[in-house]
N, C-alpha and C. Protein backbone atom coordinates (compact mmCIF):
# COMPACT_ATOMS: atom_id res chain seq x y z
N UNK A 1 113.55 110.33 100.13
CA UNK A 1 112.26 109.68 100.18
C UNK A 1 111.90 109.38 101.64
N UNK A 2 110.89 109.30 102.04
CA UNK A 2 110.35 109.41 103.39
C UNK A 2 109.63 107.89 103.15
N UNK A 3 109.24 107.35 104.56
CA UNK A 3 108.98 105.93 104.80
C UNK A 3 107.83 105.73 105.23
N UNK A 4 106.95 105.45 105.01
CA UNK A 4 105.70 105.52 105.72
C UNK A 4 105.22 103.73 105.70
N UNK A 5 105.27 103.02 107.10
CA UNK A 5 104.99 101.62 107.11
C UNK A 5 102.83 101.92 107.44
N UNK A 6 102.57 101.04 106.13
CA UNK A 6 101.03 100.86 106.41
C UNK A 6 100.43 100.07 107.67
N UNK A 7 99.27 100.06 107.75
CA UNK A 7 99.00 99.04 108.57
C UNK A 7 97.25 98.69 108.08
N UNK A 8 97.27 97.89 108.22
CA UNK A 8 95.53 96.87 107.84
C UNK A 8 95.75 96.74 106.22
N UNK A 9 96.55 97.02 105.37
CA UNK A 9 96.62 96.73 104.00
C UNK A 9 97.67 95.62 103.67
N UNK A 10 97.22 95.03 102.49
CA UNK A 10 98.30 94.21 102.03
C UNK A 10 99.18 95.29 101.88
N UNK A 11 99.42 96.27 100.97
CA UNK A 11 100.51 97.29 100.94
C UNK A 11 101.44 96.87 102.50
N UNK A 12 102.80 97.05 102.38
CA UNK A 12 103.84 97.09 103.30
C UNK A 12 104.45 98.62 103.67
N UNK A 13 104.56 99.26 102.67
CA UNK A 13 105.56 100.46 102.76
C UNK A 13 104.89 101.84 101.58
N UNK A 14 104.68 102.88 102.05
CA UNK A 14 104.66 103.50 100.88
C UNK A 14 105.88 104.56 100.97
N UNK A 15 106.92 104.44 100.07
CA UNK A 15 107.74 106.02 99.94
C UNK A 15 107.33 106.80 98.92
N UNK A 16 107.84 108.07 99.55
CA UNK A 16 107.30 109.38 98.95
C UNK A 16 108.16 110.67 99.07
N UNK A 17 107.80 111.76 98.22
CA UNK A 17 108.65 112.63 98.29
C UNK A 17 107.53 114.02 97.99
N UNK A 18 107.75 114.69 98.86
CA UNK A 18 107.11 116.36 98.49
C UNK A 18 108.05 116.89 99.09
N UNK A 19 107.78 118.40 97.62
CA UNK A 19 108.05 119.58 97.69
C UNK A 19 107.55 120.63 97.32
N UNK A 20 107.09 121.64 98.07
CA UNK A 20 106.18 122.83 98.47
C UNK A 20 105.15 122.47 98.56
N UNK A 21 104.37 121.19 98.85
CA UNK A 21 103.19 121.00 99.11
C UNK A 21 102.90 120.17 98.07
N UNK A 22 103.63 119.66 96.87
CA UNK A 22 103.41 118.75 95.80
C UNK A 22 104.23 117.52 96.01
N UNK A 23 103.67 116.45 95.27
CA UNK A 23 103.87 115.02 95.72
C UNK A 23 104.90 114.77 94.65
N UNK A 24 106.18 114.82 94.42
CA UNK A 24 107.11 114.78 93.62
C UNK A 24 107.40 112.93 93.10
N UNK A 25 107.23 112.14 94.10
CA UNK A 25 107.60 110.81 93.78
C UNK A 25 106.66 109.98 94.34
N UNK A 26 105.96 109.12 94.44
CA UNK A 26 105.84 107.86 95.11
C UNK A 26 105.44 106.42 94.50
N UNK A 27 105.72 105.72 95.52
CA UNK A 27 106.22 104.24 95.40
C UNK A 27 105.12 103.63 96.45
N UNK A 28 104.77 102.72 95.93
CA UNK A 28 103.62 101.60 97.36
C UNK A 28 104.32 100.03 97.10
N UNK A 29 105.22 99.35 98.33
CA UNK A 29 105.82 98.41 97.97
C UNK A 29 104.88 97.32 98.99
N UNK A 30 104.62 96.14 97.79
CA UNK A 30 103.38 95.31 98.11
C UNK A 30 102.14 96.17 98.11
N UNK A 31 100.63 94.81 97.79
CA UNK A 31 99.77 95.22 97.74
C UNK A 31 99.71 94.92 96.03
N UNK A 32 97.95 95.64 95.28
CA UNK A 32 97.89 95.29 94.45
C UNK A 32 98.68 96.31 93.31
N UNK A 33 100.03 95.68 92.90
CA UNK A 33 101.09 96.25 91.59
C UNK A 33 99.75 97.00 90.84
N UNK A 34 99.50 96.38 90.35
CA UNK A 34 98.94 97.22 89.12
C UNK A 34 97.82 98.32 89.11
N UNK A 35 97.38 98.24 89.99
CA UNK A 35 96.29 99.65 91.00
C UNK A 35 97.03 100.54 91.31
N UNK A 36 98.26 99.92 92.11
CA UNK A 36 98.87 100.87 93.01
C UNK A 36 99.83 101.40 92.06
N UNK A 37 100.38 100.72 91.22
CA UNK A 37 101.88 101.86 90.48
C UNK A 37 101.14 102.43 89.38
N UNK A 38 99.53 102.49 89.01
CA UNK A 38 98.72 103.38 88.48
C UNK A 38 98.25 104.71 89.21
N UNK A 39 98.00 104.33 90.42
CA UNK A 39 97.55 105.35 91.85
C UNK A 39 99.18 106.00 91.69
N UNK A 40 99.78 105.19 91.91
CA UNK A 40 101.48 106.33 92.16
C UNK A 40 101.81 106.97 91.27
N UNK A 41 101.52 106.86 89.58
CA UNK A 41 101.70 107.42 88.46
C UNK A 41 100.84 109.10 88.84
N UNK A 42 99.62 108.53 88.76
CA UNK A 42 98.63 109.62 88.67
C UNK A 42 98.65 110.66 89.40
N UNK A 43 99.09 110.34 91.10
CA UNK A 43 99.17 111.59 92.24
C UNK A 43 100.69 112.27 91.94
N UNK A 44 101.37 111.76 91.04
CA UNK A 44 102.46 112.52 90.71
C UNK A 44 102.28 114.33 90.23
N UNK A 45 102.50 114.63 91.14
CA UNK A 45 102.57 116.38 90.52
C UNK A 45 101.28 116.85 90.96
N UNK A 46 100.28 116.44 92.26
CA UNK A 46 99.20 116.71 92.73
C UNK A 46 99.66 117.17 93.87
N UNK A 47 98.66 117.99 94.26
CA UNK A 47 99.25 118.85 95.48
C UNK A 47 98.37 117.63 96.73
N UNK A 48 99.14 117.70 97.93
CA UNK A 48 99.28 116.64 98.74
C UNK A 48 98.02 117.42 99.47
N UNK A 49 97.18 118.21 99.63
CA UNK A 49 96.08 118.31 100.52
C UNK A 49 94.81 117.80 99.08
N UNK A 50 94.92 117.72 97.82
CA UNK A 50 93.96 117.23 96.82
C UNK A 50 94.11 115.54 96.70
N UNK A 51 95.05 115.07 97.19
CA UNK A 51 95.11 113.31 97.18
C UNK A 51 94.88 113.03 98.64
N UNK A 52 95.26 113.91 100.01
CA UNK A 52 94.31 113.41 100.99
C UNK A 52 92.83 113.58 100.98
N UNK A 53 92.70 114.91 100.73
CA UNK A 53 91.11 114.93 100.67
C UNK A 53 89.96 113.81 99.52
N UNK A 54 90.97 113.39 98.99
CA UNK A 54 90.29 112.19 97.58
C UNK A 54 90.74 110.92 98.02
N UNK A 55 91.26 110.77 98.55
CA UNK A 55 91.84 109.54 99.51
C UNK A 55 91.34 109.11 100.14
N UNK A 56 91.58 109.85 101.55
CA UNK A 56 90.63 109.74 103.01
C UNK A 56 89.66 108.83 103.23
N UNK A 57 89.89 107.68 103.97
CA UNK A 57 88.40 106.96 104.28
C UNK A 57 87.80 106.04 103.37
N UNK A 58 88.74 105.74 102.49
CA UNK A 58 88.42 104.72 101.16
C UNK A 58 88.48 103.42 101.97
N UNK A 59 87.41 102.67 102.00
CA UNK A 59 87.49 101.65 102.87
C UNK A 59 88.19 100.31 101.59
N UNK A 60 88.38 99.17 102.18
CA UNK A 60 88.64 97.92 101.35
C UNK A 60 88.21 96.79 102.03
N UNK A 61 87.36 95.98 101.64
CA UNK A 61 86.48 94.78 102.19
C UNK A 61 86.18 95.00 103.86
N UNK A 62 85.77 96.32 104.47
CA UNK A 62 85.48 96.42 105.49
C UNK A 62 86.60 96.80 106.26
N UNK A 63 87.83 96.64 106.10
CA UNK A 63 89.01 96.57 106.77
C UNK A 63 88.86 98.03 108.06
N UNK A 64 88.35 99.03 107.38
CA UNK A 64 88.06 100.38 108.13
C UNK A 64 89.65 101.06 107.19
N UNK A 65 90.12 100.97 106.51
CA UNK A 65 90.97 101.54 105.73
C UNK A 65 91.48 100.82 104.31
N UNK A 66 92.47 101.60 103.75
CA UNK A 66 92.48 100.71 101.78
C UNK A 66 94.29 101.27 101.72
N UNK A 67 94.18 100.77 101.15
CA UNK A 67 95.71 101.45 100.17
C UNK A 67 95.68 102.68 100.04
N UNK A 68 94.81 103.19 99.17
CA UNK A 68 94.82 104.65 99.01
C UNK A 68 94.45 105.77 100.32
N UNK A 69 93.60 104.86 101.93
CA UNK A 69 93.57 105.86 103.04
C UNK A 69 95.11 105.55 103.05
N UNK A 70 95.41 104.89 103.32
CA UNK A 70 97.00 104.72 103.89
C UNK A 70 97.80 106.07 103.19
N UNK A 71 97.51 105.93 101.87
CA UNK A 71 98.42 106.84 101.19
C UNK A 71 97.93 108.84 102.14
N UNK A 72 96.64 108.65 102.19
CA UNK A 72 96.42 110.12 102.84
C UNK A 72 97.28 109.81 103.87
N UNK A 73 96.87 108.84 104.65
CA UNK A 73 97.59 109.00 106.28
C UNK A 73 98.98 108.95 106.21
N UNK A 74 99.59 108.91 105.12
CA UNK A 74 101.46 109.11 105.20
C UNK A 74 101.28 110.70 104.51
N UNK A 75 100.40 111.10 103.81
CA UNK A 75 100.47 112.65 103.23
C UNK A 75 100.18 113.42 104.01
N UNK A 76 99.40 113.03 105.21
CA UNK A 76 99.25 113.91 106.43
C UNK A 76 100.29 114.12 107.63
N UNK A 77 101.35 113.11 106.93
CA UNK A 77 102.53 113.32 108.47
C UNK A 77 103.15 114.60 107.40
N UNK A 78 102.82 115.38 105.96
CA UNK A 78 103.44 116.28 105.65
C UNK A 78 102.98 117.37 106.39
N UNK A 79 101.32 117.80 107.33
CA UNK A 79 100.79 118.58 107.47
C UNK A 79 101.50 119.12 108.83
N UNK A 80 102.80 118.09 109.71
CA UNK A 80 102.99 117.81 111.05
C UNK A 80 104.54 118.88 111.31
């Protein structure tokens, strides 16, 4: 599992796991439980350029990012 620390979200940590370009596992520790281990259910078995591009830029009370950008911006250190 790979570590990705958020920043501007309540979320703390999201881990994750891809393979061949699909999102095999993830986890968002802190932040809102019941959004987020619904969001982590669902991108299960989605290919990691279809949950950044649906992700991306989701703002939350102005913050300039959400839980779910966070989640693109740890799916994009796969593109690196």
């Amino acid at each position: 599992m790979k570590v990705y620390k958020t920043k501007g979200t309540c979320s703390r940590e999201i881990h994750y796991s891809v393979k061949d370009g699909v999102i095999e596992d993830m986890e968002v520790v802190g932040g809102c439980a019941g959004n987020l281990g619904g969001i982590c259910r669902l991108v299960k078995g989605m290919p990691v350029e279809q949950v950044i591009h649906a992700f991306k830029g989701v703002d939350c009370g102005g913050r300039g990012t959400s839980c779910p950008d966070q989640i693109a911006r740890a799916l994009e250190q796969e593109r690196e």
